[in-house]
C-alpha atoms as a PDB file:
ATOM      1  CA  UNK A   1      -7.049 -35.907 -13.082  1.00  0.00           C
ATOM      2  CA  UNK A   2      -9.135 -34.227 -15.438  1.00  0.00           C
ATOM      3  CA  UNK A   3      -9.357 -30.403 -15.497  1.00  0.00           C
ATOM      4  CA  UNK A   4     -12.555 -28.936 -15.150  1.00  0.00           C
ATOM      5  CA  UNK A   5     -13.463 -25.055 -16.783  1.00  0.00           C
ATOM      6  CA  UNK A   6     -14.103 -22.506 -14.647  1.00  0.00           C
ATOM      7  CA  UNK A   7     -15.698 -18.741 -15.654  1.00  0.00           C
ATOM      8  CA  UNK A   8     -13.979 -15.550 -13.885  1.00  0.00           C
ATOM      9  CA  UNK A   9     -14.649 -12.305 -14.365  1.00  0.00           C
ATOM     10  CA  UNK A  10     -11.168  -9.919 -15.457  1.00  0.00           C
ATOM     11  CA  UNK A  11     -10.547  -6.895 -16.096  1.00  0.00           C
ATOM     12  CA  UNK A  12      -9.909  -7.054 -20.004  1.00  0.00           C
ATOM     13  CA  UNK A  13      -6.117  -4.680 -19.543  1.00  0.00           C
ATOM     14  CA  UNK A  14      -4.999  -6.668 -16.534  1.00  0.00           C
ATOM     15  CA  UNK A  15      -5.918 -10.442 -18.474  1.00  0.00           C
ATOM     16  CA  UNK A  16      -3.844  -8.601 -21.357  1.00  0.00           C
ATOM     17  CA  UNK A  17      -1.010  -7.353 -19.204  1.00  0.00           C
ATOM     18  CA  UNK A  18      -1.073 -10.733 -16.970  1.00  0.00           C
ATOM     19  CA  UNK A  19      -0.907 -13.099 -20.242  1.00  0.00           C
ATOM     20  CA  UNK A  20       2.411 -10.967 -21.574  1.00  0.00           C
ATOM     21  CA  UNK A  21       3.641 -11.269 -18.140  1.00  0.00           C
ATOM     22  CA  UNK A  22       3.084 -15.034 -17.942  1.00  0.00           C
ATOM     23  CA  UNK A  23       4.534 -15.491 -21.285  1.00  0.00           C
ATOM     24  CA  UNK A  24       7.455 -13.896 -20.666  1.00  0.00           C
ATOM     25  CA  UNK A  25       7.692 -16.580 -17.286  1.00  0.00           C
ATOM     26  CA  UNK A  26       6.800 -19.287 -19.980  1.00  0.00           C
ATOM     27  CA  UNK A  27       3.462 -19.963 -18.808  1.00  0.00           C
ATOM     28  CA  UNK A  28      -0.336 -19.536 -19.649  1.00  0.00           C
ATOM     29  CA  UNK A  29      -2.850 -17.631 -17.562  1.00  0.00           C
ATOM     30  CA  UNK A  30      -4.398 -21.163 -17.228  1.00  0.00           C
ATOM     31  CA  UNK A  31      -1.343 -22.280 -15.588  1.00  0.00           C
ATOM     32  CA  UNK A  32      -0.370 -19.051 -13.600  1.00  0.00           C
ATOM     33  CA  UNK A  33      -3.898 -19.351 -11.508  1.00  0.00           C
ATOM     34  CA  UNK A  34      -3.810 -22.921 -11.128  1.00  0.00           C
ATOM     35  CA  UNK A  35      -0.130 -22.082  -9.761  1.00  0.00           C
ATOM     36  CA  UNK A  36      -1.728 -19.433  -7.020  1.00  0.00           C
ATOM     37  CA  UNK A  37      -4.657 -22.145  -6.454  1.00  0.00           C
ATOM     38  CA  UNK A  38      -1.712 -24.621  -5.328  1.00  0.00           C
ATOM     39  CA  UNK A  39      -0.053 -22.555  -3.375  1.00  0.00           C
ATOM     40  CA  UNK A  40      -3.296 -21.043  -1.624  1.00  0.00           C
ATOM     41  CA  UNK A  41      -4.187 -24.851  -0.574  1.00  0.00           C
ATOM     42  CA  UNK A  42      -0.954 -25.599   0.431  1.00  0.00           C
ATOM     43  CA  UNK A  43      -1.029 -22.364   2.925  1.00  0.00           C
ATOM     44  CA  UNK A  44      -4.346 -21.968   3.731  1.00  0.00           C
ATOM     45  CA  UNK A  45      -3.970 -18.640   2.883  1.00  0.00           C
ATOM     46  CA  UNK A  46      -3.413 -15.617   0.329  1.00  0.00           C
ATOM     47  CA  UNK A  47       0.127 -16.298  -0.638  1.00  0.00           C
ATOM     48  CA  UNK A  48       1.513 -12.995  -0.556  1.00  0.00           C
ATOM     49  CA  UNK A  49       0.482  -9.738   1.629  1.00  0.00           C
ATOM     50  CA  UNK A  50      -2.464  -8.193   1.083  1.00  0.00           C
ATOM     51  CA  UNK A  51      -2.572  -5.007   1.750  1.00  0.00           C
ATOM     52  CA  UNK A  52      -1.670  -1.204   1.981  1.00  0.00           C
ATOM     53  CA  UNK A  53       1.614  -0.868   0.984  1.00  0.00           C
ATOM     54  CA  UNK A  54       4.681  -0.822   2.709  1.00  0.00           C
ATOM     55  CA  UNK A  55       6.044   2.433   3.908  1.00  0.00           C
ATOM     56  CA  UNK A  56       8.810   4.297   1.590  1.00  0.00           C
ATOM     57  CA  UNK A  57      11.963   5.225   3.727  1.00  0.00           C
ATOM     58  CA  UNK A  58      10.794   8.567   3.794  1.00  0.00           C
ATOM     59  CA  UNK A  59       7.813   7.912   5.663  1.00  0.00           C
ATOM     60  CA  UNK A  60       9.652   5.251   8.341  1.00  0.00           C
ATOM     61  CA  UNK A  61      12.206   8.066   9.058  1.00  0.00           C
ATOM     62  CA  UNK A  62       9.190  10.380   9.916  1.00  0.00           C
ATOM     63  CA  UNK A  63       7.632   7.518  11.681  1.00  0.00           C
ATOM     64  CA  UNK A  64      10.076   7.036  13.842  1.00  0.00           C
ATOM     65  CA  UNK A  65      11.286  11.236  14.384  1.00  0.00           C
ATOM     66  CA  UNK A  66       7.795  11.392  15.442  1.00  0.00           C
ATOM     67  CA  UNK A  67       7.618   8.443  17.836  1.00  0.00           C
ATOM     68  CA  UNK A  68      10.658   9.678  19.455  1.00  0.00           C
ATOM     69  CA  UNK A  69       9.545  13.059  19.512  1.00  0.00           C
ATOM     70  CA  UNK A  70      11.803  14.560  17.251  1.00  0.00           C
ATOM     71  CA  UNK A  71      10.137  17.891  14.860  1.00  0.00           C
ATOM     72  CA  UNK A  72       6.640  17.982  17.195  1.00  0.00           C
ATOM     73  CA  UNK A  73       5.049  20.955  17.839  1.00  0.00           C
ATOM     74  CA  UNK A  74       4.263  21.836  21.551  1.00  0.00           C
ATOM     75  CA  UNK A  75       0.838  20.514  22.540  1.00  0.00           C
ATOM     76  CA  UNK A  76      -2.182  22.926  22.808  1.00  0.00           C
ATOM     77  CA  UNK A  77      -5.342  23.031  25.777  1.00  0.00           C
ATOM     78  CA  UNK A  78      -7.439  24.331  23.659  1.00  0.00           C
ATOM     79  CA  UNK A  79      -8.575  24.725  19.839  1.00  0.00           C
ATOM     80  CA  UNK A  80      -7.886  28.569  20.688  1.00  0.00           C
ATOM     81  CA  UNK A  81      -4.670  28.428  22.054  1.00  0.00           C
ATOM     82  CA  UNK A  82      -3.563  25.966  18.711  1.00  0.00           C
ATOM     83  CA  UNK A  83      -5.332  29.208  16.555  1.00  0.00           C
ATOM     84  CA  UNK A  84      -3.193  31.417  18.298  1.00  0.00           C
ATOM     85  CA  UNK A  85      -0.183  29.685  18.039  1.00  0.00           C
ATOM     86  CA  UNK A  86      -0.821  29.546  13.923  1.00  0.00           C
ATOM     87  CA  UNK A  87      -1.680  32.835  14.090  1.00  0.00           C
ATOM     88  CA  UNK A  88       1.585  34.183  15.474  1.00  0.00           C
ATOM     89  CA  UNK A  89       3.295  31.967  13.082  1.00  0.00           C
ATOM     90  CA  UNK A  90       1.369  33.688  10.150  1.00  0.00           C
ATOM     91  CA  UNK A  91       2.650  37.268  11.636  1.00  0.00           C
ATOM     92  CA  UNK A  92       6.085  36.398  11.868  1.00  0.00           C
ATOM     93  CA  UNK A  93       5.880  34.979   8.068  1.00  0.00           C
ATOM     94  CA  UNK A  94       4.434  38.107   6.871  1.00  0.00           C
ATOM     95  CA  UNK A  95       7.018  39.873   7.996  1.00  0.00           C
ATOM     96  CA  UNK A  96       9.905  38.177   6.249  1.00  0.00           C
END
């Protein structure tokens, strides 16, 4: 099959930083998109996550204090009752 040229637009540092990556894996950038290409087809899909990130540990361990209530404050009826509460918390603090 004969390969046909195709124009995209690239950020000139990531081409740069993508070709020394390649080259260190022993391929081209030709070959390393034609790669993704393949394996897009074959899934019929992005092949890999896209996405935010995962969570760090630190964040699941907070994710899961807070789901099973662990560290929460008491809830508040009221914007002024929550203003209160920080207020007395400001008192106590300026008096250590």
């Amino acid at each position: 099959m004969t390969a046909v040229s195709t124009n995209i637009k690239i950020d000139p540092t990531l081409k740069q930083e993508s070709q020394l990556l390649f080259e260190r894996l022993g391929l081209n950038l030709s070959t390393a998109v034609n790669i993704f290409l393949r394996q897009a087809v074959r899934e019929q899909a992005i092949p890999f996550r896209v996405g935010q990130p995962a969570p760090n540990a630190e964040t699941l361990q907070a994710i899961e204090a807070a789901r099973k209530g662990i560290g929460l404050s008491r809830g508040f009826a009221s914007v002024e009752e929550l203003m209160e509460d920080l207020d007395a918390d400001d008192q106590v603090s300026d008096r250590l």
